[in-house]
C-alpha atoms as a PDB file:
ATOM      1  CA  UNK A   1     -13.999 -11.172   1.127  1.00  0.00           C
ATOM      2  CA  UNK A   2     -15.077 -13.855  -1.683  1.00  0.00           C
ATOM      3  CA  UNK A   3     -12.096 -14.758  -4.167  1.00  0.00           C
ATOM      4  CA  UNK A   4     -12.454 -12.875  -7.582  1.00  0.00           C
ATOM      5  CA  UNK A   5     -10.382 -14.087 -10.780  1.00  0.00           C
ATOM      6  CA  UNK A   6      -7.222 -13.345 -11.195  1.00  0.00           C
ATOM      7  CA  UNK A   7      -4.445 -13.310 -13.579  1.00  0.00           C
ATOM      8  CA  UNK A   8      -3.192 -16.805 -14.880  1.00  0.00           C
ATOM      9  CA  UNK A   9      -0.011 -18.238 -15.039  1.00  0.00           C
ATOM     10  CA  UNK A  10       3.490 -17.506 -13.272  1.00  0.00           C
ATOM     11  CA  UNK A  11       2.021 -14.356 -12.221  1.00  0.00           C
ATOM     12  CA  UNK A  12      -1.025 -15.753 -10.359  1.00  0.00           C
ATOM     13  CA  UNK A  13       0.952 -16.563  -6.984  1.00  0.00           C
ATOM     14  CA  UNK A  14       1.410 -13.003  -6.320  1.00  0.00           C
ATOM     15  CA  UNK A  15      -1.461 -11.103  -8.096  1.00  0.00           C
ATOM     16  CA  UNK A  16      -4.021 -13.900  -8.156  1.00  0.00           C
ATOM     17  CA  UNK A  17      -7.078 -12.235  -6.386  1.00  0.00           C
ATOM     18  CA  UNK A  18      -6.722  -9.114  -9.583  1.00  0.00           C
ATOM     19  CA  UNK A  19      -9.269  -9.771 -12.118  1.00  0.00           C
ATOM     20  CA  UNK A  20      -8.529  -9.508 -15.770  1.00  0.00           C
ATOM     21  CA  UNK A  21      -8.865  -6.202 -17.429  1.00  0.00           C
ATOM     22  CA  UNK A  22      -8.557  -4.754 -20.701  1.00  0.00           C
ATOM     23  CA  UNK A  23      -5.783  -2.644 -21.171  1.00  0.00           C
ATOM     24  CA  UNK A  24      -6.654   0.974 -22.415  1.00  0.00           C
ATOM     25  CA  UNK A  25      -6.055   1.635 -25.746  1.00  0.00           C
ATOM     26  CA  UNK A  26      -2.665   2.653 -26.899  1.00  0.00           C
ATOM     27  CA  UNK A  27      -1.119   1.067 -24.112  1.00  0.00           C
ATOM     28  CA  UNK A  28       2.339  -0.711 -23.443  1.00  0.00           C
ATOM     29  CA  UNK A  29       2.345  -2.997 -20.499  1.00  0.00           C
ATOM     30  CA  UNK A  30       5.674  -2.478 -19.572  1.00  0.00           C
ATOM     31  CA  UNK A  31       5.415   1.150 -19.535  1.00  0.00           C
ATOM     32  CA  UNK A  32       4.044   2.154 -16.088  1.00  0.00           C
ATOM     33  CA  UNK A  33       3.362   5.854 -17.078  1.00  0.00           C
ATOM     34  CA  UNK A  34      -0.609   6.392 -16.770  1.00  0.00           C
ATOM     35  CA  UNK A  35      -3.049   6.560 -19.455  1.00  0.00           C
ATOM     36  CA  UNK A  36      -4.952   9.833 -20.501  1.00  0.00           C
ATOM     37  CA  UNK A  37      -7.700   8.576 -18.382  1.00  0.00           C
ATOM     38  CA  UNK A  38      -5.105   8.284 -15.365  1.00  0.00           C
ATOM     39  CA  UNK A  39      -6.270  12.237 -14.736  1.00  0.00           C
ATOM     40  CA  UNK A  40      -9.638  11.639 -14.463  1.00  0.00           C
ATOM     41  CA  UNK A  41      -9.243  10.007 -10.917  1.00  0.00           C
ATOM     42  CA  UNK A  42      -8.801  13.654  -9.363  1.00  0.00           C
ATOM     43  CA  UNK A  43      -6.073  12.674  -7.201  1.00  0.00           C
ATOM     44  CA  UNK A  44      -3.943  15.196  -5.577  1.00  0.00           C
ATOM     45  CA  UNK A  45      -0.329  15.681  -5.987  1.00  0.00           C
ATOM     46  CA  UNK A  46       1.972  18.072  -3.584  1.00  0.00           C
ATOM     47  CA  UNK A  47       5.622  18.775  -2.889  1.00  0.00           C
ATOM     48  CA  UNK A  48       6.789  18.059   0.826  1.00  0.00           C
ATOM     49  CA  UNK A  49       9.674  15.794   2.248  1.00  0.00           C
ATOM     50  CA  UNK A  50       9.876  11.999   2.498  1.00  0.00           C
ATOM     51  CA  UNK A  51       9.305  10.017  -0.628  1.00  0.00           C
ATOM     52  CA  UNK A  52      11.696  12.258  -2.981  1.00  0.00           C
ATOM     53  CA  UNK A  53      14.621   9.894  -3.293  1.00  0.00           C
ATOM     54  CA  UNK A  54      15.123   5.994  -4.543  1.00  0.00           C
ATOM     55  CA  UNK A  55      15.465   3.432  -2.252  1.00  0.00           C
ATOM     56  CA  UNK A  56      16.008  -0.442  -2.355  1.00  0.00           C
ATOM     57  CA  UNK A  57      12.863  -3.002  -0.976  1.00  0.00           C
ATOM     58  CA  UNK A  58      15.221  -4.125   1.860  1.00  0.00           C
ATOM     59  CA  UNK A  59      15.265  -0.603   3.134  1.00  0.00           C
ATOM     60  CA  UNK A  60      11.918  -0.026   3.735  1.00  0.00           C
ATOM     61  CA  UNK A  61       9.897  -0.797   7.123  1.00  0.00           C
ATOM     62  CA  UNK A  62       6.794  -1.094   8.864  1.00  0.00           C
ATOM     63  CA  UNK A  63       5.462   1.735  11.266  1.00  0.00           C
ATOM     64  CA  UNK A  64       1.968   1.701  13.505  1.00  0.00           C
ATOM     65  CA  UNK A  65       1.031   4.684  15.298  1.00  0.00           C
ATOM     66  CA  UNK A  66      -2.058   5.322  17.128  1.00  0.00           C
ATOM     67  CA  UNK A  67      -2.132   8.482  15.729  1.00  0.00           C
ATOM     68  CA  UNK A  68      -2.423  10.168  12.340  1.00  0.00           C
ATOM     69  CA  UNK A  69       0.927  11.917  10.713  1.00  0.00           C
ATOM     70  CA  UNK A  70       1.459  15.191   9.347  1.00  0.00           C
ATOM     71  CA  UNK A  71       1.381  15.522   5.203  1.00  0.00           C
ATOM     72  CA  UNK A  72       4.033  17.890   5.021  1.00  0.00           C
ATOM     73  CA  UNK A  73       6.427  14.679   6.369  1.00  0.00           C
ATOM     74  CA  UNK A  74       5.749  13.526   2.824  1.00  0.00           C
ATOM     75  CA  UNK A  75       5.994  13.930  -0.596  1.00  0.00           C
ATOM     76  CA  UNK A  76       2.205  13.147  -1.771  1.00  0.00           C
ATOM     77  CA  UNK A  77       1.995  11.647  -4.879  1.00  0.00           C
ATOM     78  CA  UNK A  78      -1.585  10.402  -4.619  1.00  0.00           C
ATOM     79  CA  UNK A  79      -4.285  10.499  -2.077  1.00  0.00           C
ATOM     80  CA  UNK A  80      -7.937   9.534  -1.901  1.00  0.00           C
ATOM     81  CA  UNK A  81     -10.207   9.470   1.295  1.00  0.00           C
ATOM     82  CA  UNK A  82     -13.421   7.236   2.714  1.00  0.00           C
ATOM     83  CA  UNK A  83     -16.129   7.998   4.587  1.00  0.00           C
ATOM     84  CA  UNK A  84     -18.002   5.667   5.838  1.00  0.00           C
ATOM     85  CA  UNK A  85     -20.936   5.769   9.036  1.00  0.00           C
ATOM     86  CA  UNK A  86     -18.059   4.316  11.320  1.00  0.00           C
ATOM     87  CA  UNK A  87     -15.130   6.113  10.283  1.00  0.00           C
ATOM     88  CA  UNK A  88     -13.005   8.337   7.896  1.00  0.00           C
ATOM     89  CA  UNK A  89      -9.687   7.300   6.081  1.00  0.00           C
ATOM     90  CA  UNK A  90      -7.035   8.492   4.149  1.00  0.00           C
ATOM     91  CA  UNK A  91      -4.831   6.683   2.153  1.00  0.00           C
ATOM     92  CA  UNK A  92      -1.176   8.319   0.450  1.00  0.00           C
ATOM     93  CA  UNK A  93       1.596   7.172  -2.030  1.00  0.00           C
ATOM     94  CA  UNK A  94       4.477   8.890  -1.228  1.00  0.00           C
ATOM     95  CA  UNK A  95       6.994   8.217  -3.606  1.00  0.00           C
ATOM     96  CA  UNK A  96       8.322   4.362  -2.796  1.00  0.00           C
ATOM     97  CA  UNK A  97       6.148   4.060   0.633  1.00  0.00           C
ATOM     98  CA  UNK A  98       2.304   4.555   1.305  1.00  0.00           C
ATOM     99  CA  UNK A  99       0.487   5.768   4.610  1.00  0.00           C
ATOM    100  CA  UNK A 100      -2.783   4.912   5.242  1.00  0.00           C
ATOM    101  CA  UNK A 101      -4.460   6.188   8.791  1.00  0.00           C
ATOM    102  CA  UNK A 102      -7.998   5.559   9.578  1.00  0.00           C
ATOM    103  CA  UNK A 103      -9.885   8.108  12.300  1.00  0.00           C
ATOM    104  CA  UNK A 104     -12.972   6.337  14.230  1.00  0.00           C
ATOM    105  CA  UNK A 105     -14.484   8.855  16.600  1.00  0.00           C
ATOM    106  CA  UNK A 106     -11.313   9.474  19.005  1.00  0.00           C
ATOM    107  CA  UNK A 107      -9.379   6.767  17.995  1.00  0.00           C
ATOM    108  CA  UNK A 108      -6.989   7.041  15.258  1.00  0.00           C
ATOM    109  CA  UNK A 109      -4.194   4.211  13.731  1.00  0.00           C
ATOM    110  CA  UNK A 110      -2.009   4.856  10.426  1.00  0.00           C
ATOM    111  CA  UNK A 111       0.086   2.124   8.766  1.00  0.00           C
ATOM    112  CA  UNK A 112       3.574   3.758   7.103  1.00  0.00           C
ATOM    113  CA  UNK A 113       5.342   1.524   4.587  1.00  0.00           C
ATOM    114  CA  UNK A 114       8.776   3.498   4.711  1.00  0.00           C
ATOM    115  CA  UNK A 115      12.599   3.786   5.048  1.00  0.00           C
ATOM    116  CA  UNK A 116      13.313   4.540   8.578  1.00  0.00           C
ATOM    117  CA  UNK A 117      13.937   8.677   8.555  1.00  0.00           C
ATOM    118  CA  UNK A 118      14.737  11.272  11.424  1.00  0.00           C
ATOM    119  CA  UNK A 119      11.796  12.747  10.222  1.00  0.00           C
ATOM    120  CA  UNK A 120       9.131  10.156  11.564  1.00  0.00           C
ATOM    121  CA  UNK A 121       8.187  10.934  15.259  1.00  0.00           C
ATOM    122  CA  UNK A 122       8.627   8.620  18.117  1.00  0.00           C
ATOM    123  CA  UNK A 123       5.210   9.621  19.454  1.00  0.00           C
ATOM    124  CA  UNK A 124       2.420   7.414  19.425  1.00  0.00           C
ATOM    125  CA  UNK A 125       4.503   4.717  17.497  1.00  0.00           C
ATOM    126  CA  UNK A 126       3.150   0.891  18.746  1.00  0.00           C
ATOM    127  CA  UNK A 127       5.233  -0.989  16.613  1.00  0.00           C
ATOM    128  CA  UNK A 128       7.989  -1.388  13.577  1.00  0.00           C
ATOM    129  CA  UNK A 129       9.943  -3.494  11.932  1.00  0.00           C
ATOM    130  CA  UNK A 130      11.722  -4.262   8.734  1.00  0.00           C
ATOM    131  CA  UNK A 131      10.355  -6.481   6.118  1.00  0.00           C
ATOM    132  CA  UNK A 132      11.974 -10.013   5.899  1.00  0.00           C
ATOM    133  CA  UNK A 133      10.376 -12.930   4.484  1.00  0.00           C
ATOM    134  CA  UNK A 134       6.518 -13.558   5.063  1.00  0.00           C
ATOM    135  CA  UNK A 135       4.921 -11.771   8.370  1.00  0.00           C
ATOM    136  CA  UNK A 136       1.868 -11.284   9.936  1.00  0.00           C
ATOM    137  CA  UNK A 137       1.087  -8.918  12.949  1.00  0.00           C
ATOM    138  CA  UNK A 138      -2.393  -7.401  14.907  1.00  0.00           C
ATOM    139  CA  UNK A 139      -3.489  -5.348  17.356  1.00  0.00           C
ATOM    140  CA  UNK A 140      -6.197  -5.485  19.328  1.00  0.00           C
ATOM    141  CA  UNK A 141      -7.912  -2.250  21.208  1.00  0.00           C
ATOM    142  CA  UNK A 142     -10.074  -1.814  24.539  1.00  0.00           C
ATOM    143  CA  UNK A 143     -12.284  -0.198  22.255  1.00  0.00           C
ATOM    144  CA  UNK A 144     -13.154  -3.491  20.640  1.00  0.00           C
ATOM    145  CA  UNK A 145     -11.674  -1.895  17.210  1.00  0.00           C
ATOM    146  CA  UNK A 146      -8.768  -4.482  15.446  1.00  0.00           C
ATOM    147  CA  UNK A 147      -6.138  -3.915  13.098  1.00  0.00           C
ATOM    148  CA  UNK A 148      -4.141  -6.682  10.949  1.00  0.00           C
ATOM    149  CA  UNK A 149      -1.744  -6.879   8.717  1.00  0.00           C
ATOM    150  CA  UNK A 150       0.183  -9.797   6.364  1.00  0.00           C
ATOM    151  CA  UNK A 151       3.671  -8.950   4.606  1.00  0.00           C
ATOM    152  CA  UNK A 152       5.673 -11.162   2.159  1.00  0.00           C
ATOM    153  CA  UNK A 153       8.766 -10.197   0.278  1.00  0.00           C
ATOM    154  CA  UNK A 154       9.284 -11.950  -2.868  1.00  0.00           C
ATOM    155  CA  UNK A 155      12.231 -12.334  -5.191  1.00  0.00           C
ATOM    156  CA  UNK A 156      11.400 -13.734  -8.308  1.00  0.00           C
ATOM    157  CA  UNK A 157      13.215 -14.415 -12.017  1.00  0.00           C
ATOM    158  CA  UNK A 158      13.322 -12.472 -14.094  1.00  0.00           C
ATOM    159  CA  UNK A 159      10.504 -14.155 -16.525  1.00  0.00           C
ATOM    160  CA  UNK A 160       8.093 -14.586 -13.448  1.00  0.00           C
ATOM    161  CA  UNK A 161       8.939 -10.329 -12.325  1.00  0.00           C
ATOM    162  CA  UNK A 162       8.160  -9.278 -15.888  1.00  0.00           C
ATOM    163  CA  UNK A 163       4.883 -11.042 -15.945  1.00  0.00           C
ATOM    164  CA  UNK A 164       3.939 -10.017 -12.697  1.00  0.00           C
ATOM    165  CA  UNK A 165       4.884  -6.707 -13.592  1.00  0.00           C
ATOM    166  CA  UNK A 166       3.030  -6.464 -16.328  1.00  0.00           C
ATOM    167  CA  UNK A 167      -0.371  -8.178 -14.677  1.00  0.00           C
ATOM    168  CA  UNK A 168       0.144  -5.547 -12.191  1.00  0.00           C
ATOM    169  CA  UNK A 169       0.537  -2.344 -14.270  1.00  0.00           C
ATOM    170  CA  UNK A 170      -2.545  -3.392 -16.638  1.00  0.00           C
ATOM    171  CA  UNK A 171      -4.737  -3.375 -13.220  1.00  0.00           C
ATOM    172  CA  UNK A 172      -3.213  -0.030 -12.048  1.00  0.00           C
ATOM    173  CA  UNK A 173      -4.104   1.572 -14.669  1.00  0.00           C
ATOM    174  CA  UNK A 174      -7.632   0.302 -14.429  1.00  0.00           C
ATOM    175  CA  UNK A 175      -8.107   0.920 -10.710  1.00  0.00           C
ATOM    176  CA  UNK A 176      -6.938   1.870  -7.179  1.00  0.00           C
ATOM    177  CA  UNK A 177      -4.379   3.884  -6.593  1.00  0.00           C
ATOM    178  CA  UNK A 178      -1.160   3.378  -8.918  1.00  0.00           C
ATOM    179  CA  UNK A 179       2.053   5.754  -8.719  1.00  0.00           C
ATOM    180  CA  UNK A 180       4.671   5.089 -11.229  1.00  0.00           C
ATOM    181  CA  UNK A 181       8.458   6.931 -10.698  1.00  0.00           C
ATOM    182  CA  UNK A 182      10.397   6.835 -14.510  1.00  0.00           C
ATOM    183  CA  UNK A 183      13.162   8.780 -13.155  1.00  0.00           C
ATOM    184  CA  UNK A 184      13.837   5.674 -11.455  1.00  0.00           C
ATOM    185  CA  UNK A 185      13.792   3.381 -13.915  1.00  0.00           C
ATOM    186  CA  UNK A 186      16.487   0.650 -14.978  1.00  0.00           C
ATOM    187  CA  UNK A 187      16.384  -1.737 -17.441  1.00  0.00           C
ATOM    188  CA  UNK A 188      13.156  -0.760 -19.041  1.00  0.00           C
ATOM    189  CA  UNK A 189      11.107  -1.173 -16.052  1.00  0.00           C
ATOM    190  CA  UNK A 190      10.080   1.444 -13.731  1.00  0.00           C
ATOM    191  CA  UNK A 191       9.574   1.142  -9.545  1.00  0.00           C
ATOM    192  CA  UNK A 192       5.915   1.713  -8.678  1.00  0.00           C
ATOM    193  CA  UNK A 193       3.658   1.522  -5.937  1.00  0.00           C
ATOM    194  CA  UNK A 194       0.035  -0.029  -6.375  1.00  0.00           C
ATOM    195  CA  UNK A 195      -2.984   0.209  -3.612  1.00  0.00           C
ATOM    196  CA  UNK A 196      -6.307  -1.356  -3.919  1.00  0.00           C
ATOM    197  CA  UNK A 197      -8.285  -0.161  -0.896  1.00  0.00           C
ATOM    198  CA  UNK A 198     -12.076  -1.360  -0.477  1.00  0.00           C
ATOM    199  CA  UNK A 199     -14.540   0.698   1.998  1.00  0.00           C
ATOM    200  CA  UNK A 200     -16.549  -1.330   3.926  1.00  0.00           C
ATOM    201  CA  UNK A 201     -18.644   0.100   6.319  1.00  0.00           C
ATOM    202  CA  UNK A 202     -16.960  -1.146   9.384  1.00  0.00           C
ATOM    203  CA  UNK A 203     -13.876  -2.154   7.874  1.00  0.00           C
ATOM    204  CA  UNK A 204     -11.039  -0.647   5.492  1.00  0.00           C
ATOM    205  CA  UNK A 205      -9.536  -3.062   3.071  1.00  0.00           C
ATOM    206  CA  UNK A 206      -5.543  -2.363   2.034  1.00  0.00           C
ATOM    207  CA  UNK A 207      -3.767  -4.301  -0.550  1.00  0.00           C
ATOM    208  CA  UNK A 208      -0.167  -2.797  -1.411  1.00  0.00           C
ATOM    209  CA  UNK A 209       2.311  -3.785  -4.268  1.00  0.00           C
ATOM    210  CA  UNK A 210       5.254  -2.315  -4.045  1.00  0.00           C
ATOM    211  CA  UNK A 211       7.059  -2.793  -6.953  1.00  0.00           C
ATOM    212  CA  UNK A 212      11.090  -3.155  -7.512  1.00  0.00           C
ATOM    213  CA  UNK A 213      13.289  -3.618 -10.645  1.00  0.00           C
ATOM    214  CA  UNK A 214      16.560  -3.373  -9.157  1.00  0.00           C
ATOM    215  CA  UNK A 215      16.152  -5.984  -7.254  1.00  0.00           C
ATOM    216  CA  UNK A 216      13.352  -8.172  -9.410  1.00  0.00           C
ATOM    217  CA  UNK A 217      11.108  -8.075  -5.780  1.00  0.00           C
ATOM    218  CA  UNK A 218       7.661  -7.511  -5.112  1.00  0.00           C
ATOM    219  CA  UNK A 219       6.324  -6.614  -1.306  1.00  0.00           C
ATOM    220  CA  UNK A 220       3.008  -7.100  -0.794  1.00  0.00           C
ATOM    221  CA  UNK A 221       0.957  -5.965   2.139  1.00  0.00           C
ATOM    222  CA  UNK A 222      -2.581  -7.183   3.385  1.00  0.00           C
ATOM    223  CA  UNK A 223      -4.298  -4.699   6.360  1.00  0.00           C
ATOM    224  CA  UNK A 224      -7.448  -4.603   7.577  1.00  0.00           C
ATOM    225  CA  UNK A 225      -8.640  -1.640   9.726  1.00  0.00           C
ATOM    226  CA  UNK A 226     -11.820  -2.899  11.738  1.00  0.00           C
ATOM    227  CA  UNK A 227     -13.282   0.469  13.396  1.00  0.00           C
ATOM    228  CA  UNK A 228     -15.728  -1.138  15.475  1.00  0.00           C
ATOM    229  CA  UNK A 229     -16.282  -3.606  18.098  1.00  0.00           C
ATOM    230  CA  UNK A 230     -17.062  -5.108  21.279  1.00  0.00           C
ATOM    231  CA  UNK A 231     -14.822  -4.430  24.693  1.00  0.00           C
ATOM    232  CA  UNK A 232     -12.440  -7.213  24.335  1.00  0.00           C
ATOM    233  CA  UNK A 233      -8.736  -5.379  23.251  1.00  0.00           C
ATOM    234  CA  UNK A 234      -5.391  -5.613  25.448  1.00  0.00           C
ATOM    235  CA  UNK A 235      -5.265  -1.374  24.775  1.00  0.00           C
ATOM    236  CA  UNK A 236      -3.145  -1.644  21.837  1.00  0.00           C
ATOM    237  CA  UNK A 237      -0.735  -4.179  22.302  1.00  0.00           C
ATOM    238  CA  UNK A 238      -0.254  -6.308  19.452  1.00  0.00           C
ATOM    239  CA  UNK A 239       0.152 -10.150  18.828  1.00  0.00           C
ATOM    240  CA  UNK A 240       2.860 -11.603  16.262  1.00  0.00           C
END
């Protein structure tokens, strides 16, 4: 994917690939709640289980299953879908994590950003593992299809977190997916979750911010679901 400008500045390292957009009118960019034009994305909202309580960035995880997981596991904040010739994806923010599984004729892998919970099944899981640091892991299938993803968990100051912060919410509001949770806010700033997902037609494109105050921390994720290929995979078993 070609580079596209980005935000300038201390916020660049983290955000840098976000063009610059005009904020919508009457809004603060340190207030995370959406615009009146935040309803015209049609997302859906709906009251399940995981994703109803606050939780600090070291507590959250990386799952991989080779199967899709069932919404009522999850609060679902916001969803959106893709179709494309090759395959079909859904993407979720639930509350402080995001789930994004991807369905290619009988194949099927979803990515859970998440505090470890009873409530996630053992079934079909290929890998986890806490976020630390700066991490890269991938999969390959015998079906040919490939799946990647990069992690990095960064503490900033507090100058270089507000700008980022702000760069961040601006583009949220503007596009993707952007979840903001006031009733967890703390010293002005709200956590939120921001997903910019592009559908190409073999591939899915993820790029996660998930955003903390508390601890003055971005985590940033980088997947890409390839759903097809030639005969080449080890049947799932993945390569750090």
């Amino acid at each position: 994917m070609s580079a596209q400008p980005g935000p300038t500045g201390e916020a660049a390292n983290v955000a840098g690939f976000f063009p610059t957009v005009a904020p919508p009118t009457g809004y603060n960019s340190l207030d995370c709640s959406a615009p009146p034009s935040q309803d015209a994305r049609n997302w859906q909202v709906v009251t399940v289980e995981m994703g109803r309580t606050k939780h600090a960035v070291a507590e959250l995880s990386f799952f991989l299953y080779d199967r899709a997981l069932h919404p009522e596991l999850f609060r679902i904040d916001r969803s959106q879908t893709f179709s494309q010739p090759f395959y079909h994806a859904s993407v979720w923010i639930a509350g402080l994590s995001h789930v994004v599984t991807v369905h290619s004729g009988q194949w099927s892998l979803t990515e859970l950003v998440a505090v470890e919970s009873d409530l996630l099944p053992d079934r079909g899981l290929l890998t986890s593992f806490p976020f630390r640091g700066e991490r890269d892991h991938n999969v390959d299938f015998a079906s040919g299809r490939h799946y990647i993803v990069s992690s990095q968990v960064e503490r900033m100051t507090e100058h270089l977190f507000r700008a980022t912060y702000k760069d961040l919410v601006r583009t949220g509001h503007n596009r993707g997916m952007f979840a903001c949770f006031e009733q967890w806010a703390s010293n002005g700033l709200a956590p939120f979750i921001y997903l910019d997902c592009e559908a190409r037609r073999t591939e899915l494109h993820v790029q996660a911010f998930h955003v903390f105050p508390d601890d003055l921390t971005v985590l940033k994720t980088q997947s890409i679901f390839e759903a097809t290929g030639r005969e080449r995979g080890n049947g799932g078993r993945g390569q750090r």
